[in-house]
C-alpha atoms as a PDB file:
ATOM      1  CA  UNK A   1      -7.029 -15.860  -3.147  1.00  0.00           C
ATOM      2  CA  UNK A   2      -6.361 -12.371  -4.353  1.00  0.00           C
ATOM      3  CA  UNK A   3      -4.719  -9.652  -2.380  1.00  0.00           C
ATOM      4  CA  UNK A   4      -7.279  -7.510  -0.122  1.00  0.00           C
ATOM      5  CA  UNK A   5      -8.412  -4.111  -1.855  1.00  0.00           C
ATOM      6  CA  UNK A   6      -9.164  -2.636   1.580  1.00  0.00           C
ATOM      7  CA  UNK A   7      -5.378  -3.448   3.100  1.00  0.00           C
ATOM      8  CA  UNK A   8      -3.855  -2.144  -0.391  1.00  0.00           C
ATOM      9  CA  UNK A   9      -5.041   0.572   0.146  1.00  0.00           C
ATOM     10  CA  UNK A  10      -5.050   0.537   3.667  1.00  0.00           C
ATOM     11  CA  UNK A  11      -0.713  -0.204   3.586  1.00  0.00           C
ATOM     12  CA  UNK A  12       0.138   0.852   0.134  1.00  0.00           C
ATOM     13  CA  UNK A  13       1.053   4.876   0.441  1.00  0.00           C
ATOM     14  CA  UNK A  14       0.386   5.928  -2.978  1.00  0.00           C
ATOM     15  CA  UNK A  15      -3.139   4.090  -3.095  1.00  0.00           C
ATOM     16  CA  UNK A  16      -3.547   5.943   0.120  1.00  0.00           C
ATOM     17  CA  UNK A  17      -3.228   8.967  -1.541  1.00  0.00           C
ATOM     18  CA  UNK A  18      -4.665   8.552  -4.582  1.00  0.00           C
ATOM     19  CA  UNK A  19      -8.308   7.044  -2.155  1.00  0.00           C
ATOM     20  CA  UNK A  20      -7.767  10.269  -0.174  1.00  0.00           C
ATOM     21  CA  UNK A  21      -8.050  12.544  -3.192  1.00  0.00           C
ATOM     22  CA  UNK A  22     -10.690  10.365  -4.706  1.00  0.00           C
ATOM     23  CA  UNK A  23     -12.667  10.657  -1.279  1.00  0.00           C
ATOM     24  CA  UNK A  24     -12.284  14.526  -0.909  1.00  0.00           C
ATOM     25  CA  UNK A  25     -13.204  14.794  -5.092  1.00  0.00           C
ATOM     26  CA  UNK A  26     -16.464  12.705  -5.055  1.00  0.00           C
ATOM     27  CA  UNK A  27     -17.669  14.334  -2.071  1.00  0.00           C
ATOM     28  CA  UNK A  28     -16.931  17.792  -3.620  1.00  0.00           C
ATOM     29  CA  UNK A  29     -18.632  16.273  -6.779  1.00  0.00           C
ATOM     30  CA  UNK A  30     -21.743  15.108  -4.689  1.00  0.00           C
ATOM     31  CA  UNK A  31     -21.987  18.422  -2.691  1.00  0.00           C
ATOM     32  CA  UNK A  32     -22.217  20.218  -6.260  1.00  0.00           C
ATOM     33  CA  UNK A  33     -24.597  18.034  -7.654  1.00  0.00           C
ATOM     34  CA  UNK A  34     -27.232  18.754  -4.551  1.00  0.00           C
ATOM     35  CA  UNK A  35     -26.370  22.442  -4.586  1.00  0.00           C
ATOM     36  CA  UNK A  36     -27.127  22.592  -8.462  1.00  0.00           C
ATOM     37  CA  UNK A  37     -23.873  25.093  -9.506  1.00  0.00           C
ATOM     38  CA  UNK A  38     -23.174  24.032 -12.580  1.00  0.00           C
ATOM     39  CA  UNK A  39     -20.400  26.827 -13.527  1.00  0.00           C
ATOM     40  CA  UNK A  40     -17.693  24.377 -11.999  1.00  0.00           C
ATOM     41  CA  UNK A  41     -19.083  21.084 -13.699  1.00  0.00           C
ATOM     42  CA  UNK A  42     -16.267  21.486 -16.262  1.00  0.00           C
ATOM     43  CA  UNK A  43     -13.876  21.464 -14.078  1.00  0.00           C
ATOM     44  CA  UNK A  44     -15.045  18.500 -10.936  1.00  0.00           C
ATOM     45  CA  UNK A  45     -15.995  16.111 -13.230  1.00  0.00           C
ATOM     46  CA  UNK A  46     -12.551  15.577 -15.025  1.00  0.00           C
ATOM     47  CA  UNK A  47     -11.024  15.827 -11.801  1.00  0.00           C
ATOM     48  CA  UNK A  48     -13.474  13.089 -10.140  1.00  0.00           C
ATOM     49  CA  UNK A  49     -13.110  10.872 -13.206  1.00  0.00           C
ATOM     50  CA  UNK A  50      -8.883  11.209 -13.401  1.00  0.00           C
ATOM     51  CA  UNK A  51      -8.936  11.038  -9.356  1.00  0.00           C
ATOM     52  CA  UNK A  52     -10.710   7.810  -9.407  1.00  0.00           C
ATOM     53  CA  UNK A  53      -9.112   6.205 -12.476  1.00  0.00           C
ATOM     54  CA  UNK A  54      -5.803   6.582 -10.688  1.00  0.00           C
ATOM     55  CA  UNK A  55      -6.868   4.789  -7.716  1.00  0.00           C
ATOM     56  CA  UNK A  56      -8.157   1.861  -9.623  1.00  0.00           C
ATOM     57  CA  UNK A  57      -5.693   1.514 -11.710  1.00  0.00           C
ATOM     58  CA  UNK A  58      -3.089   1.582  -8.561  1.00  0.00           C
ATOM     59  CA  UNK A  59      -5.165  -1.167  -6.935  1.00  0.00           C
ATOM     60  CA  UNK A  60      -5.492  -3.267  -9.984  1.00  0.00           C
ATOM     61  CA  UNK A  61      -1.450  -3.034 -10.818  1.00  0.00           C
ATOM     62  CA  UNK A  62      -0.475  -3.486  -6.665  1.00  0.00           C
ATOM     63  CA  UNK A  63      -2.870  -6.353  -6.951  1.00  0.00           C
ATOM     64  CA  UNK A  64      -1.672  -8.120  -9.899  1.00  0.00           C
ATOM     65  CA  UNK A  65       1.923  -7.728  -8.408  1.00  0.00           C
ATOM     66  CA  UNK A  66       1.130  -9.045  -5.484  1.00  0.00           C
ATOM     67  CA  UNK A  67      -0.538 -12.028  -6.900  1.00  0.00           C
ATOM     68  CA  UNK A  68       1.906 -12.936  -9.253  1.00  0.00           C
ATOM     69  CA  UNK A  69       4.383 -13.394  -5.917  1.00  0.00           C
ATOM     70  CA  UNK A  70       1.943 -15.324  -3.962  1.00  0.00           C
ATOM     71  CA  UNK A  71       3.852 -18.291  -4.625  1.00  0.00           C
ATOM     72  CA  UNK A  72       7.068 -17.038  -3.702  1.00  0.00           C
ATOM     73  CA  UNK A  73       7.190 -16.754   0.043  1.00  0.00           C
ATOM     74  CA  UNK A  74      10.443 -16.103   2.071  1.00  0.00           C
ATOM     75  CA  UNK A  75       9.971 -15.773   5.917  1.00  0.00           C
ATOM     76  CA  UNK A  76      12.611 -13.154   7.246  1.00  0.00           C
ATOM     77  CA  UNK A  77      13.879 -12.033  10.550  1.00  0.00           C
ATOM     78  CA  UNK A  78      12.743  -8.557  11.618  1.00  0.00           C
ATOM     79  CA  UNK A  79      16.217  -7.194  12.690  1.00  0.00           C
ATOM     80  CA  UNK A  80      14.594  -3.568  14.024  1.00  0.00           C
ATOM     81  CA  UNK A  81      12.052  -1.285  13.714  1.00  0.00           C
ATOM     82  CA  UNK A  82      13.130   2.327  13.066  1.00  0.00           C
ATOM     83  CA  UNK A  83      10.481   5.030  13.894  1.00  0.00           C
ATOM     84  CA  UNK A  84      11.588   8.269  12.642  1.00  0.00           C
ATOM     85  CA  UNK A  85       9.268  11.619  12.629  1.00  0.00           C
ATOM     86  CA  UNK A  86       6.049   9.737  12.308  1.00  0.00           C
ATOM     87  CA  UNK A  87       7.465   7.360   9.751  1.00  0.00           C
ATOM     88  CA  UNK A  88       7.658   3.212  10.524  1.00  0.00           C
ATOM     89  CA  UNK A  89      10.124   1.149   8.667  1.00  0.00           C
ATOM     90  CA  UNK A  90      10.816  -2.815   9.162  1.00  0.00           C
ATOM     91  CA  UNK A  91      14.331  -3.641   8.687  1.00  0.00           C
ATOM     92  CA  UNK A  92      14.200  -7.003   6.988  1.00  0.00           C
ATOM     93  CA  UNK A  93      16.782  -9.982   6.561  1.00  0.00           C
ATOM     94  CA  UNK A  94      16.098 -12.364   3.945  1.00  0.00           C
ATOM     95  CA  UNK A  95      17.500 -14.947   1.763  1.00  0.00           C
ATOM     96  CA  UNK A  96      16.973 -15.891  -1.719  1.00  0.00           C
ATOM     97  CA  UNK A  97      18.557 -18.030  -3.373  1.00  0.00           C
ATOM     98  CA  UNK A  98      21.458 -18.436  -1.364  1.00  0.00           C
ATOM     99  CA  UNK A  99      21.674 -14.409  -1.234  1.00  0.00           C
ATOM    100  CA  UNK A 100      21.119 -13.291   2.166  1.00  0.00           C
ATOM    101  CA  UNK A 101      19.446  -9.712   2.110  1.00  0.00           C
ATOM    102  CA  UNK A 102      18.200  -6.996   3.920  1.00  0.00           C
ATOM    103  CA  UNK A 103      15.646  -3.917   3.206  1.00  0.00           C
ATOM    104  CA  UNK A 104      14.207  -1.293   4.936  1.00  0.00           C
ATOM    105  CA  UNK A 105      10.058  -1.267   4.272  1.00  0.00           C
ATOM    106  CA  UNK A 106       8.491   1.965   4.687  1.00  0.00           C
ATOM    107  CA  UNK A 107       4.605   1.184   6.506  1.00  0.00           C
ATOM    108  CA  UNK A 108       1.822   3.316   6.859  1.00  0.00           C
ATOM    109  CA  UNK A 109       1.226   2.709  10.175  1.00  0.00           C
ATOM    110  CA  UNK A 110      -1.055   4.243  13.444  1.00  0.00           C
ATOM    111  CA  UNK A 111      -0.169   4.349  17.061  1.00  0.00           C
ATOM    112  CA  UNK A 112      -1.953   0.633  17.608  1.00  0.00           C
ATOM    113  CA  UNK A 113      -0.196  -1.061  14.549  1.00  0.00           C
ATOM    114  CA  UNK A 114       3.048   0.540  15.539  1.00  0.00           C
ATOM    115  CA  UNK A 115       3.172  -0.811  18.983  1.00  0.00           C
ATOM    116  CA  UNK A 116       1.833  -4.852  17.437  1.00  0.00           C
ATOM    117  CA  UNK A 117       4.739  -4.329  14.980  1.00  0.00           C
ATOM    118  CA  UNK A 118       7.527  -3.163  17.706  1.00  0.00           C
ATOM    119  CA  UNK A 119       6.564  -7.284  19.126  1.00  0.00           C
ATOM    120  CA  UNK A 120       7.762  -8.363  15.513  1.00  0.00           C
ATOM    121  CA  UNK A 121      10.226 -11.251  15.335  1.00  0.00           C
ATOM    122  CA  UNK A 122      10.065 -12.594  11.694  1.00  0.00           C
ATOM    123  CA  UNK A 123       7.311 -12.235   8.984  1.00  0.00           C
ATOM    124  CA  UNK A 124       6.647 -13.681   5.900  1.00  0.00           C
ATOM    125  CA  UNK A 125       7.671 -11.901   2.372  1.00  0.00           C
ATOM    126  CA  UNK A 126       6.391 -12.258  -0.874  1.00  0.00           C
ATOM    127  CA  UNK A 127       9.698 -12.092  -3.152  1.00  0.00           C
ATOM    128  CA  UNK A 128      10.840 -11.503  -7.264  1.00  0.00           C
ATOM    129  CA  UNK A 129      13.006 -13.432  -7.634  1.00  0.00           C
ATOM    130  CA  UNK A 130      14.076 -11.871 -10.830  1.00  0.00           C
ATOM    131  CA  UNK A 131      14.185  -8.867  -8.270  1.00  0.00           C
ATOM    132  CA  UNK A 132      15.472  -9.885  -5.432  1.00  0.00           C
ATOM    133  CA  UNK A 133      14.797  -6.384  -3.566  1.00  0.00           C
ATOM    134  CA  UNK A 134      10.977  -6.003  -4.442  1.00  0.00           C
ATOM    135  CA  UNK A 135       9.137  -7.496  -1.564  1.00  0.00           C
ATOM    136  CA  UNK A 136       5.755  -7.317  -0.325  1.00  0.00           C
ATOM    137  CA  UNK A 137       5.059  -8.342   3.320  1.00  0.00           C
ATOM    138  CA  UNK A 138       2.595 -10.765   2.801  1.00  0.00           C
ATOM    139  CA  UNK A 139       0.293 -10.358   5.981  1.00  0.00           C
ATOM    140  CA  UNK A 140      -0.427  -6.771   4.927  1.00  0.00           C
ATOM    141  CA  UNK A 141      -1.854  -8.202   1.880  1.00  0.00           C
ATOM    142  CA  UNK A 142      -3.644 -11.133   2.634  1.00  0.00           C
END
């Protein structure tokens, strides 16, 4: 099973972004369209076609990464949660291959997801193993 476009980009920042600016472009381009000004065509339509070739391009690479990992799982002690101006980060420890690690994993994350992930005890990582610190938390994903 392939990683879930919706929670890429519903927990990946820069495919939040990039579906943001895609949203705010195709409605501009659609609002244009039905109001029939054509002196800005030259300049929406690049901008709609580079917004949302971006995006898909993030979800396809995010997705592929993620997939190639699915058989790699590590399950890893949440050691804290650190909420800092509006920000969420899980403070992993992990081990691989003997290594024991730890990261700090930036999450988009609203007042209801904050307060499931503050019950956090351990979750479930997809790992490189080449690259020990690029990790995925695999219940975002799947």
């Amino acid at each position: 099973m392939k990683p879930s476009i919706k929670k890429i980009i519903k927990y990946d920042y820069i495919s939040t972004f990039l579906f943001i600016i895609a949203a705010v472009v195709t409605l501009l381009f659609i609002a244009i369209l039905f109001s029939k000004v054509t002196g800005v065509m030259g300049i929406i339509i690049p901008a709609f076609l580079v917004s949302v070739t971006l995006l898909i391009l993030r979800i396809i690479t995010t997705r592929n990464s993620i997939y190639k990992l699915k058989d790699s799982r590590v399950k890893a002690i949440v050691h804290r949660i650190d909420k800092t101006r509006g920000k969420v980060f899980i403070v992993v420890n992990y081990e691989v291959n003997t290594r024991s690690l730890g990261k700090r994993i930036p999450v988009l994350a609203g007042p209801i997801l904050k307060n499931r992930l503050s019950k956090l005890k351990e979750v479930e990582l997809l790992v490189d193993v080449n690259k020990p610190q690029r990790i995925f938390i695999a219940d975002f994903y799947y």
